[in-house]
Protein backbone atom coordinates (compact mmCIF):
# COMPACT_ATOMS: atom_id res chain seq x y z
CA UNK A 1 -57.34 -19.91 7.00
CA UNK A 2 -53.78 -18.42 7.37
CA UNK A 3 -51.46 -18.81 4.23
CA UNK A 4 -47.84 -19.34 4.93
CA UNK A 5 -45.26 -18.43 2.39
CA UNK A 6 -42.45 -20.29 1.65
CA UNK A 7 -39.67 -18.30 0.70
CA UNK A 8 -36.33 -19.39 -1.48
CA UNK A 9 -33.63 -17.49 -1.20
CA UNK A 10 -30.69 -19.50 -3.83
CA UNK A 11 -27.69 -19.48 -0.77
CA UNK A 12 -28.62 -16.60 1.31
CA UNK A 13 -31.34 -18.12 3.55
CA UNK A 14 -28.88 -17.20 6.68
CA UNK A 15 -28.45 -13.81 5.61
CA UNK A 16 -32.14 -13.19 5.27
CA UNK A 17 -33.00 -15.00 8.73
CA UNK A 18 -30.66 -12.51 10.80
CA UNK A 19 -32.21 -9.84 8.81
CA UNK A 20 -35.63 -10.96 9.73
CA UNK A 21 -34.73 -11.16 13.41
CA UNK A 22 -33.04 -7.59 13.14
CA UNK A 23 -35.82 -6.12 11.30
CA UNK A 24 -39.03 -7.80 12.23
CA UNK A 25 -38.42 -9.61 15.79
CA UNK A 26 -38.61 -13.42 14.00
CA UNK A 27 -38.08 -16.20 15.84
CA UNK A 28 -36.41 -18.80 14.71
CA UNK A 29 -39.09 -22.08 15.39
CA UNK A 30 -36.86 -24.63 13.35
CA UNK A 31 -34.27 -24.93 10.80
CA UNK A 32 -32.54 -27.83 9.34
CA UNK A 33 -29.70 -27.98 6.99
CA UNK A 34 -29.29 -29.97 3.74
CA UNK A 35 -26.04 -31.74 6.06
CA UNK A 36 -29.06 -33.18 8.57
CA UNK A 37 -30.83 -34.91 6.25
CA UNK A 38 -30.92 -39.25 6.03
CA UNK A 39 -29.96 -39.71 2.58
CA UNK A 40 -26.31 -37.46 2.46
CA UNK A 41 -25.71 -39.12 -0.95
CA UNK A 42 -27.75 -35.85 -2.43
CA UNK A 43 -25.27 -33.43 -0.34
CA UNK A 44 -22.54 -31.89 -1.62
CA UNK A 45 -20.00 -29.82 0.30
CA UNK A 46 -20.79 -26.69 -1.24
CA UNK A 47 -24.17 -27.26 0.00
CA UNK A 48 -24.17 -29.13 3.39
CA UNK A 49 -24.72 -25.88 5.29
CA UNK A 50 -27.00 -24.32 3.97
CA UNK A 51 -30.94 -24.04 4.96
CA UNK A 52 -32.49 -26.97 3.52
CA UNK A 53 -35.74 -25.46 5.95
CA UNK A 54 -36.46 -23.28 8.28
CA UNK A 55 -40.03 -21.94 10.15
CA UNK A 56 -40.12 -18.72 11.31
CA UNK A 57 -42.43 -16.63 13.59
CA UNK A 58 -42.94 -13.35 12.60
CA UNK A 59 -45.90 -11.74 14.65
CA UNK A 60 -48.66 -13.50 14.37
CA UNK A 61 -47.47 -15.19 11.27
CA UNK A 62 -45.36 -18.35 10.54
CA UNK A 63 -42.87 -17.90 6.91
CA UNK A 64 -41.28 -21.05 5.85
CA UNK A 65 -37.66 -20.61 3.78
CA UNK A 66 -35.09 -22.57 2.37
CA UNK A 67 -31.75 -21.70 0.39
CA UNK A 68 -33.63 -23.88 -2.25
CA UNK A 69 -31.32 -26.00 -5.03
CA UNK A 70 -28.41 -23.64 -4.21
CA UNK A 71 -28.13 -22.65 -7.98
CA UNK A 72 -26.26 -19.35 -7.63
CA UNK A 73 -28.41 -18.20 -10.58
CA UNK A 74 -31.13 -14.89 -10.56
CA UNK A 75 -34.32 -16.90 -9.57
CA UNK A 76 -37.13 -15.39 -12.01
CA UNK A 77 -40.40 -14.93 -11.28
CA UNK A 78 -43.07 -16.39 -14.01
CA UNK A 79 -46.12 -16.40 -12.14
CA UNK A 80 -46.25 -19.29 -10.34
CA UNK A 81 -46.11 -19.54 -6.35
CA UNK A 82 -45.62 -22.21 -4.11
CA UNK A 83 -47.29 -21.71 -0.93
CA UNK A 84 -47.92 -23.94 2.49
CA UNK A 85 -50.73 -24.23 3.99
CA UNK A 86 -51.09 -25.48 7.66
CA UNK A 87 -54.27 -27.42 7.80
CA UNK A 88 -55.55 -28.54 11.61
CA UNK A 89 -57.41 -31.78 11.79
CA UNK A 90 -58.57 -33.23 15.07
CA UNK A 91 -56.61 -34.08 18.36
CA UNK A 92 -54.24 -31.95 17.53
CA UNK A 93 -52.94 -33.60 13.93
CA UNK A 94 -52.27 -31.60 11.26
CA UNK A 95 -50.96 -32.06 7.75
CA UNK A 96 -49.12 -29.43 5.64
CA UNK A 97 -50.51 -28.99 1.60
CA UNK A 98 -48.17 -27.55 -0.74
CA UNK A 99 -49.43 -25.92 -4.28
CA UNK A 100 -47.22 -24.46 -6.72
């Protein structure tokens, strides 16, 4: 079963989407920004255009990113992982599991 990341990037999401597409060939499947979602009452101006998520295609393999929460701050590493996993069930249905 194919794990698909789910990258964070604090701000910079656009930045490292172009440089995916430069580098790598991605494709840009979907992307959605905090300003797009129903409840705008959690949306601030500073943060209305950034990546709230985005699913790109990379080769044969799908990365999932977001700008995250936005913080500005160094995001550290403390060995835990958040991951997606795209799980098929019949007639075409699936379901997405997050651990982390």
């Amino acid at each position: 079963m194919p794990i698909q990341p789910y990258l964070f990037f604090n701000g910079r999401c656009d930045e490292a989407i172009e440089f995916y597409q430069k580098a790598l060939g991605a494709e840009v499947m979907m992307l959605m920004r905090f300003k797009q979602m129903p409840d705008q009452s959690m949306v601030g101006p500073e943060t209305a255009e950034k990546v709230m998520h985005t699913r790109l295609r990379i080769g044969d393999a799908i990365v999932l990113a977001s700008d995250g929460m936005c913080t500005g701050e160094q995001a550290e590493i403390r060995g835990l992982f958040t991951d997606a996993q795209h799980v098929e069930r019949g007639r075409g249905r699936s379901r997405i599991q997050c651990a982390g």
